[in-house]
C-alpha atoms as a PDB file:
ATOM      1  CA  UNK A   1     -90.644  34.857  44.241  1.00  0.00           C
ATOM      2  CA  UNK A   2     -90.547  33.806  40.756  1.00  0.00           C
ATOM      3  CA  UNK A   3     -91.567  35.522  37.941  1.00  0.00           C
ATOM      4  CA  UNK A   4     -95.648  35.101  37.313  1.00  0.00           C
ATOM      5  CA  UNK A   5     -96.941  35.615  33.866  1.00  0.00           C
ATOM      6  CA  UNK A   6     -98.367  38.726  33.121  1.00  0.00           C
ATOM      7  CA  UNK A   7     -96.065  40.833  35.036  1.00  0.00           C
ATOM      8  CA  UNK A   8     -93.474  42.869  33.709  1.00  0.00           C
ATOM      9  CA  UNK A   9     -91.394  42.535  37.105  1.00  0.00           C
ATOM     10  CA  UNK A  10     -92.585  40.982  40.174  1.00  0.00           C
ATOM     11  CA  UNK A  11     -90.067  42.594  43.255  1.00  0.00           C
ATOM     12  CA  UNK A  12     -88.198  40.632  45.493  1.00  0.00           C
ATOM     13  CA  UNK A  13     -87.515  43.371  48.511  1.00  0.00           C
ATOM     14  CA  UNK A  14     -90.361  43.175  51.240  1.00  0.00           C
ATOM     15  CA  UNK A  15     -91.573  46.682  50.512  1.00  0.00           C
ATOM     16  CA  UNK A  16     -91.527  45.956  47.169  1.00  0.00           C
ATOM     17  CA  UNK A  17     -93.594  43.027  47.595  1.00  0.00           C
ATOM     18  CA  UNK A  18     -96.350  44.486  49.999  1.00  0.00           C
ATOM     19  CA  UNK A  19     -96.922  47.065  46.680  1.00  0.00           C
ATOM     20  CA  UNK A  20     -97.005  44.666  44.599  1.00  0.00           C
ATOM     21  CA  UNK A  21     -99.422  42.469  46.261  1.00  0.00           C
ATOM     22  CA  UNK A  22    -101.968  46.065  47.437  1.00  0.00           C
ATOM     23  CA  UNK A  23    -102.355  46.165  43.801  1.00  0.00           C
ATOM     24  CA  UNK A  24    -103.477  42.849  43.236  1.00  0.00           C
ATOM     25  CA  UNK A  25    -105.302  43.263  46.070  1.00  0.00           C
ATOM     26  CA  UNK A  26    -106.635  45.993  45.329  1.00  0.00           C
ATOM     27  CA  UNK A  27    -107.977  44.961  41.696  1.00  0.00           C
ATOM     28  CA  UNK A  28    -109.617  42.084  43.518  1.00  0.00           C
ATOM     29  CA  UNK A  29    -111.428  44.040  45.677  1.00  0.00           C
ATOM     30  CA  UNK A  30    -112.467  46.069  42.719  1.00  0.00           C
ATOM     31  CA  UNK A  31    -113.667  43.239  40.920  1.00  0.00           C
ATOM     32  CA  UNK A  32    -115.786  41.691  43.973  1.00  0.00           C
ATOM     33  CA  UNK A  33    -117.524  44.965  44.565  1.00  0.00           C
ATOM     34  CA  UNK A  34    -118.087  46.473  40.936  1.00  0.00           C
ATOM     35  CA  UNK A  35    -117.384  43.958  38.494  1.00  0.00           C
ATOM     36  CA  UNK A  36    -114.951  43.857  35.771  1.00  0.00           C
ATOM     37  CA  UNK A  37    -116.295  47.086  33.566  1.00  0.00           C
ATOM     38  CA  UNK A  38    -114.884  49.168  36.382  1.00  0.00           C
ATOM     39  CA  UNK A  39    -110.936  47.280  36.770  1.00  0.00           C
ATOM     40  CA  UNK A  40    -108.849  50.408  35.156  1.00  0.00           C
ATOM     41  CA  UNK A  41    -105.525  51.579  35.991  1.00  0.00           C
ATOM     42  CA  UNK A  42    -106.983  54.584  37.476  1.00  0.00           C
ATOM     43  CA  UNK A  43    -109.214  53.055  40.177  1.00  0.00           C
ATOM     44  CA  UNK A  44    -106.606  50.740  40.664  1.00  0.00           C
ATOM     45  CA  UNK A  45    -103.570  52.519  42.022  1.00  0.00           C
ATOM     46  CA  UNK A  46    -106.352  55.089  43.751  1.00  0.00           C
ATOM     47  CA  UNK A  47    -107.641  52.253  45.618  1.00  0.00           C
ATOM     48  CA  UNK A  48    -104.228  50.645  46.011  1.00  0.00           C
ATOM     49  CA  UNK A  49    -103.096  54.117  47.437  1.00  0.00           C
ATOM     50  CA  UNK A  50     -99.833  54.083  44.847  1.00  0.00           C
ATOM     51  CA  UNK A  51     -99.276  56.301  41.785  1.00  0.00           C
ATOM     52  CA  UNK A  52     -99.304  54.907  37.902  1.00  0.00           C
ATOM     53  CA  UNK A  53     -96.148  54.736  37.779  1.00  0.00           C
ATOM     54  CA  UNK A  54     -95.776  52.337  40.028  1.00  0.00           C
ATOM     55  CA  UNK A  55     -98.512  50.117  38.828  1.00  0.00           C
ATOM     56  CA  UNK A  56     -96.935  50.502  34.798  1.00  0.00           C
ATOM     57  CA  UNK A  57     -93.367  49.120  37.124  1.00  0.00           C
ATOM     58  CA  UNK A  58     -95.179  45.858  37.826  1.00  0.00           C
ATOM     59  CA  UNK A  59     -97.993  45.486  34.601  1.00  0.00           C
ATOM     60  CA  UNK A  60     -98.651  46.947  31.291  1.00  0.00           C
ATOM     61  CA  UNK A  61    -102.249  47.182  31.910  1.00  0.00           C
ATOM     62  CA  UNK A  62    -105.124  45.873  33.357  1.00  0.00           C
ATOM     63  CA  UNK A  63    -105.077  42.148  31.333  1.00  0.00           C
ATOM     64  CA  UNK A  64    -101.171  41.979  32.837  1.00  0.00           C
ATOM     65  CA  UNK A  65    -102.695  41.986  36.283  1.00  0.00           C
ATOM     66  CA  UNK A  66    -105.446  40.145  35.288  1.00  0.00           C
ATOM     67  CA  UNK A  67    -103.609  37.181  33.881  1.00  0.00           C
ATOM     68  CA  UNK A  68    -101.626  37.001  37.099  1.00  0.00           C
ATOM     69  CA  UNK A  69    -104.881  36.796  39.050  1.00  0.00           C
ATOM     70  CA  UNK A  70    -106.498  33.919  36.707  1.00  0.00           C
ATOM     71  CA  UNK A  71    -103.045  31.665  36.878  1.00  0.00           C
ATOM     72  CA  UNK A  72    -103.023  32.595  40.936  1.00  0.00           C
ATOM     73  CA  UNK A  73    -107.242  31.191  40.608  1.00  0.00           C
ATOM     74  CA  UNK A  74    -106.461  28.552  38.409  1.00  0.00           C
ATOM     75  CA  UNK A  75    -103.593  27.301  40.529  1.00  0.00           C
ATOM     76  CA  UNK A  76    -105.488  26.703  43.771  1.00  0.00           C
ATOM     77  CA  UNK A  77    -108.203  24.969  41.811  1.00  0.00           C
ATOM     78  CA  UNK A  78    -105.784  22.784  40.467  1.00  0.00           C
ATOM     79  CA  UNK A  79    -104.092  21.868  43.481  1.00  0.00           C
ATOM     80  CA  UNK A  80    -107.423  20.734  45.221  1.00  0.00           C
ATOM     81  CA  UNK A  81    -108.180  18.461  41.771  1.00  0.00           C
ATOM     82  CA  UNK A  82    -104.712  16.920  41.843  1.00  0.00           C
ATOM     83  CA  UNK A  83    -105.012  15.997  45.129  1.00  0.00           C
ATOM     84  CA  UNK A  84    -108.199  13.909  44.481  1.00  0.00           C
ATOM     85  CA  UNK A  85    -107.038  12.356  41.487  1.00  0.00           C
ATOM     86  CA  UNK A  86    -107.621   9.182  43.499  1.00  0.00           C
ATOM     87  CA  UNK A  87    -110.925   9.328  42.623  1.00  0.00           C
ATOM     88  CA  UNK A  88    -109.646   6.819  40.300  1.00  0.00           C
ATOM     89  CA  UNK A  89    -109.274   3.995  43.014  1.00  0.00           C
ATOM     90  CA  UNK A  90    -106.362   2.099  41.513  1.00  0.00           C
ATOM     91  CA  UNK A  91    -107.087  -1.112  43.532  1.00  0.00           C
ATOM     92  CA  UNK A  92    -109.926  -3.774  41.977  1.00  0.00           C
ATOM     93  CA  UNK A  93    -112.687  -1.720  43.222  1.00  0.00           C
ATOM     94  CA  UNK A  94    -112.609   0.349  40.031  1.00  0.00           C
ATOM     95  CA  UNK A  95    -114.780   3.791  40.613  1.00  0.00           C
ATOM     96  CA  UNK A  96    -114.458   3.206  44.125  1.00  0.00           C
ATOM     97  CA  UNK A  97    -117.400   5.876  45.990  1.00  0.00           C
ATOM     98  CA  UNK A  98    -116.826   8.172  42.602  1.00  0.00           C
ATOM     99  CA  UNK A  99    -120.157   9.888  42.584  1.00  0.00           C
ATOM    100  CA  UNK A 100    -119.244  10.949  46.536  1.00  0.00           C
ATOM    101  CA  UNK A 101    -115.376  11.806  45.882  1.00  0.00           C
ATOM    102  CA  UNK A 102    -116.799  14.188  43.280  1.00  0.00           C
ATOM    103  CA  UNK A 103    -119.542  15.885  45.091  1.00  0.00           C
ATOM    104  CA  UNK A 104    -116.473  16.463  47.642  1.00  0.00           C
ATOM    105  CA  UNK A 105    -114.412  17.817  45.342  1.00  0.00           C
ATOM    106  CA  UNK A 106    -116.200  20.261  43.668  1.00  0.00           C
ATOM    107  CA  UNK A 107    -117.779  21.579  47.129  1.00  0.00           C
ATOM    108  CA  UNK A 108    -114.339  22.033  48.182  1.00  0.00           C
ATOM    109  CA  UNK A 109    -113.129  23.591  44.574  1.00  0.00           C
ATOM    110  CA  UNK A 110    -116.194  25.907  44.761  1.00  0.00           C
ATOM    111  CA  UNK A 111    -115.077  27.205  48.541  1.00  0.00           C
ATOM    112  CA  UNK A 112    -111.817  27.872  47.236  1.00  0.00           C
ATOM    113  CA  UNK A 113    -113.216  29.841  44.083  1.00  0.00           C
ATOM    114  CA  UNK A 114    -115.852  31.778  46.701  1.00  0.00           C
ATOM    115  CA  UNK A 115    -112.956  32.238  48.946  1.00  0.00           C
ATOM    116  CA  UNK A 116    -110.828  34.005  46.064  1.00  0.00           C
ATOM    117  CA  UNK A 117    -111.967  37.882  46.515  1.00  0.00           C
ATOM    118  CA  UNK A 118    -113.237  39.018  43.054  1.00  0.00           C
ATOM    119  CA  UNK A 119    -113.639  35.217  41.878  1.00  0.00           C
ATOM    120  CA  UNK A 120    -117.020  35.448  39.690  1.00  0.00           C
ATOM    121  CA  UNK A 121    -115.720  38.656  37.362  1.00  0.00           C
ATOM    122  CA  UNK A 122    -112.439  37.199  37.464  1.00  0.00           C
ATOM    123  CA  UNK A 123    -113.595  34.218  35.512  1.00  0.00           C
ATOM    124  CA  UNK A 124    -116.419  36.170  33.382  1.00  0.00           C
ATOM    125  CA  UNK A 125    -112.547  38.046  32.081  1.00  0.00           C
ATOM    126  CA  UNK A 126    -111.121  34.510  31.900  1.00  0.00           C
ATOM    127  CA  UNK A 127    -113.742  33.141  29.075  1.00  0.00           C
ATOM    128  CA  UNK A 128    -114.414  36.947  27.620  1.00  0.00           C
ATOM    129  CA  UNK A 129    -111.422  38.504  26.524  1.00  0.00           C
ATOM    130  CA  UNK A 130    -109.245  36.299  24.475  1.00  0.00           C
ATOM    131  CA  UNK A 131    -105.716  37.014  25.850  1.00  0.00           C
ATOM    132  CA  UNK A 132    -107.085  35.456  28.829  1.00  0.00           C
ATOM    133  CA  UNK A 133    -108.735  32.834  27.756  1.00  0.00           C
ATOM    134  CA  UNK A 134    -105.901  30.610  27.554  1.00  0.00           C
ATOM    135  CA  UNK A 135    -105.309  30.521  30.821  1.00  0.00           C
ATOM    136  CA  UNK A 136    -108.748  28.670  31.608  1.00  0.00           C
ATOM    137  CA  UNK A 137    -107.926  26.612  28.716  1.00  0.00           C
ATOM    138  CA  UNK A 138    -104.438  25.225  29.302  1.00  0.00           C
ATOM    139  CA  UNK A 139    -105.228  24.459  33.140  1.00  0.00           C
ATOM    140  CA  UNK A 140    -108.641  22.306  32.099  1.00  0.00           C
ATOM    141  CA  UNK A 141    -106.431  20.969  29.045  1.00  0.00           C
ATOM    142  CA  UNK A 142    -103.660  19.982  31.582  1.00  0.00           C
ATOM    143  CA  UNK A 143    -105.695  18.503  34.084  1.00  0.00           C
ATOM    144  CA  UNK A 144    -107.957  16.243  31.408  1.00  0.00           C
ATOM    145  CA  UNK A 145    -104.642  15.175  30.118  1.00  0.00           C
ATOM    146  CA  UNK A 146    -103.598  13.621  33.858  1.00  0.00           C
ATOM    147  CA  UNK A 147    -107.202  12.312  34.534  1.00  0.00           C
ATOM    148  CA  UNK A 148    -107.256  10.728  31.317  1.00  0.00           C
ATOM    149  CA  UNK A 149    -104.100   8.654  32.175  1.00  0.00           C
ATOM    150  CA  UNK A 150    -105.748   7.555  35.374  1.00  0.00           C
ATOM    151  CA  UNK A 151    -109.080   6.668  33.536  1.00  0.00           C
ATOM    152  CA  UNK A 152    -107.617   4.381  31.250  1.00  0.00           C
ATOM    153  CA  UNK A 153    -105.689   2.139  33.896  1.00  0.00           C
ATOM    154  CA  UNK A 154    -109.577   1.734  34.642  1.00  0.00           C
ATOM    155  CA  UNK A 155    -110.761   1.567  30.958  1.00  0.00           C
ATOM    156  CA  UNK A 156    -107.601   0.201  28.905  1.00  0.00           C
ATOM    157  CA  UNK A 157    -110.575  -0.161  25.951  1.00  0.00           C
ATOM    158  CA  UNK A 158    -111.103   3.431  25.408  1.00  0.00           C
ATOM    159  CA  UNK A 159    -108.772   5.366  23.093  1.00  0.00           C
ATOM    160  CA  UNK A 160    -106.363   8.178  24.315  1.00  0.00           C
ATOM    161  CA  UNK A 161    -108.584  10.360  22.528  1.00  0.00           C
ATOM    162  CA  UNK A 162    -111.861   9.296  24.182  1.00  0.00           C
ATOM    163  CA  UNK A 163    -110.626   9.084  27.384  1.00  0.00           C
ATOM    164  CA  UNK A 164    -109.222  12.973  26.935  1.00  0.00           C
ATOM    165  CA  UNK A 165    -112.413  13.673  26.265  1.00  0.00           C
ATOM    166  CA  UNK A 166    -114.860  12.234  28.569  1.00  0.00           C
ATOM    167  CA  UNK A 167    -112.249  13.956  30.972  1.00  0.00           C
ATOM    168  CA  UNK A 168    -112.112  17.413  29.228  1.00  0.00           C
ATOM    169  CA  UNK A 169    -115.921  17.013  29.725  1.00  0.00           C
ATOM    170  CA  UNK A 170    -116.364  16.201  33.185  1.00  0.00           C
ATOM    171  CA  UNK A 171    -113.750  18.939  33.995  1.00  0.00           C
ATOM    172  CA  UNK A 172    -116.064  21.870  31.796  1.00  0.00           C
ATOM    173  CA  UNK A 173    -119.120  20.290  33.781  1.00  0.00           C
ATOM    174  CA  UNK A 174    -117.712  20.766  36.801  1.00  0.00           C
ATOM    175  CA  UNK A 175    -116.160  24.348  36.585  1.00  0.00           C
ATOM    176  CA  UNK A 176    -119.248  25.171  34.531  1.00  0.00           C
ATOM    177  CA  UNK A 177    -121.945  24.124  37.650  1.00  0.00           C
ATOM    178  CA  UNK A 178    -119.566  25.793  40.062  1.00  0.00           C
ATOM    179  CA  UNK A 179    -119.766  29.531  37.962  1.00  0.00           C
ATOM    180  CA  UNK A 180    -123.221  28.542  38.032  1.00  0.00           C
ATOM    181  CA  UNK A 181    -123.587  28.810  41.690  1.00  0.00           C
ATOM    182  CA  UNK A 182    -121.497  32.098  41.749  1.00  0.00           C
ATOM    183  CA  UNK A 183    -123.737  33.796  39.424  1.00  0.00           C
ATOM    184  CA  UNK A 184    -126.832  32.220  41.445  1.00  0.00           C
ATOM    185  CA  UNK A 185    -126.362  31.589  44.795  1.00  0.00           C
ATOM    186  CA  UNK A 186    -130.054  31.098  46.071  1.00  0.00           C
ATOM    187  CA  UNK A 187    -129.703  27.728  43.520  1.00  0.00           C
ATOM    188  CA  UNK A 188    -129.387  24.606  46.117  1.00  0.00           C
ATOM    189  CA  UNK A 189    -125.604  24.209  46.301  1.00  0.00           C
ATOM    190  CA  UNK A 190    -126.264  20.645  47.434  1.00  0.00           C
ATOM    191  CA  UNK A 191    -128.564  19.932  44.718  1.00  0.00           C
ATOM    192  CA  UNK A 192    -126.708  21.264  41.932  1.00  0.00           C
ATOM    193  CA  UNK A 193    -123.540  19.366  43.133  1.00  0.00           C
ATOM    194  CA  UNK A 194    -125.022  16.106  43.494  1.00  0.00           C
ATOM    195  CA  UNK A 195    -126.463  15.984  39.564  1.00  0.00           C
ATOM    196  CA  UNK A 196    -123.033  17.553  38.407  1.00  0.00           C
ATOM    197  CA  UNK A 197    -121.175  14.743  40.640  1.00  0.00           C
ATOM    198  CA  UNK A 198    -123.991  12.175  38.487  1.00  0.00           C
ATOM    199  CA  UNK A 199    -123.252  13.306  35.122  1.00  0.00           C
ATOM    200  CA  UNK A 200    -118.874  13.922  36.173  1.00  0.00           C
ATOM    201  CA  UNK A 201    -119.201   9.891  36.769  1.00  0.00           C
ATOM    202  CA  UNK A 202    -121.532   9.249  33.444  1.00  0.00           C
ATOM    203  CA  UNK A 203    -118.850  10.915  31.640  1.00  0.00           C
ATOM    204  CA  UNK A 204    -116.537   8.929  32.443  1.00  0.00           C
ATOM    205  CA  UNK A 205    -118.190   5.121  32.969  1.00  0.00           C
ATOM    206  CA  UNK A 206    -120.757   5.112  30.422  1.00  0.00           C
END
């Protein structure tokens, strides 16, 4: 297991491991039911069942943990967008089925941030406290920077620069509709995805 950021030591042994992962768990499940005012070492290892000690072994505080949460979030979201990055249909077809390939993907990136216990305060933290926001950052900075490669086989007339941002754009629009629908879920998840997929493609064809 390699070293994530934002621990001091992440354990190799099994038993080590099962610790260290009860008090990730645990924070998460602290998070989902109370909301990020109430993550503190404390409730932590009381929840987690270990002492302080042992949590201080494995972070320095709650933004340690936190951090390895967000890059754990931020990761699977990434993986799902990667894998569609043939939205851009390389062939002569240009934006082959774009608008659908987007609704897709952000249905699928929003079950994935749902599915992540503790998601919705997990990315309040992410855009609140500053140490963390980075992390949200350099994964929406990374991914424009791929997409706008792939745009501009399609668009050789826009500008590195443009094409980074219509695709830093389309990625905030996305992640933004999808926090949306955490923080509101009686909004129309079909609705909301289907203008979001429109204005994704506007960004990046107008």
């Amino acid at each position: 297991m390699a070293l994530e950021e934002g621990s001091t030591s992440v354990p190799k042994q099994r038993r080590a491991k099962k610790t260290y992962e009860a008090i990730l768990g645990a924070a998460q499940e602290i998070l989902e039911e109370q909301g990020l005012e109430a993550l503190n070492s404390n409730a932590i290892v009381e929840r987690a069942g270990v002492t302080a000690p042992v949590f201080y072994r494995y972070f320095r505080n709650k933004h340690d943990l936190l951090l390895v949460l967000g890059n754990r979030l931020t990761d699977a979201q990434n993986d799902l967008y990667l894998d569609a990055l043939d939205i851009f249909d390389e062939s002569n077809q240009g934006f082959l089925n774009m608008e659908d390939r987007a609704f897709r993907l952000l249905s699928e990136t929003f079950d994935v941030t749902k599915g992540f216990v503790g998601a919705y305060a997990l990315l309040v933290s992410l855009r609140a406290i500053p140490r963390l926001s980075r992390v949200r950052q350099e994964s929406n900075q990374q991914m424009a920077k791929l997409t706008a490669k792939r745009l501009r086989q399609l668009r050789p007339e826009l500008g590195p620069q443009e094409a980074y941002d219509r695709c830093r754009l389309a990625i905030e629009i996305g992640y933004s509709a999808i926090e949306m629908l955490l923080e509101e879920p009686r909004m129309s998840r079909n609705r909301v995805f289907k203008q979001t997929a429109a204005a994704v493609m506007n960004a990046y064809t107008s």
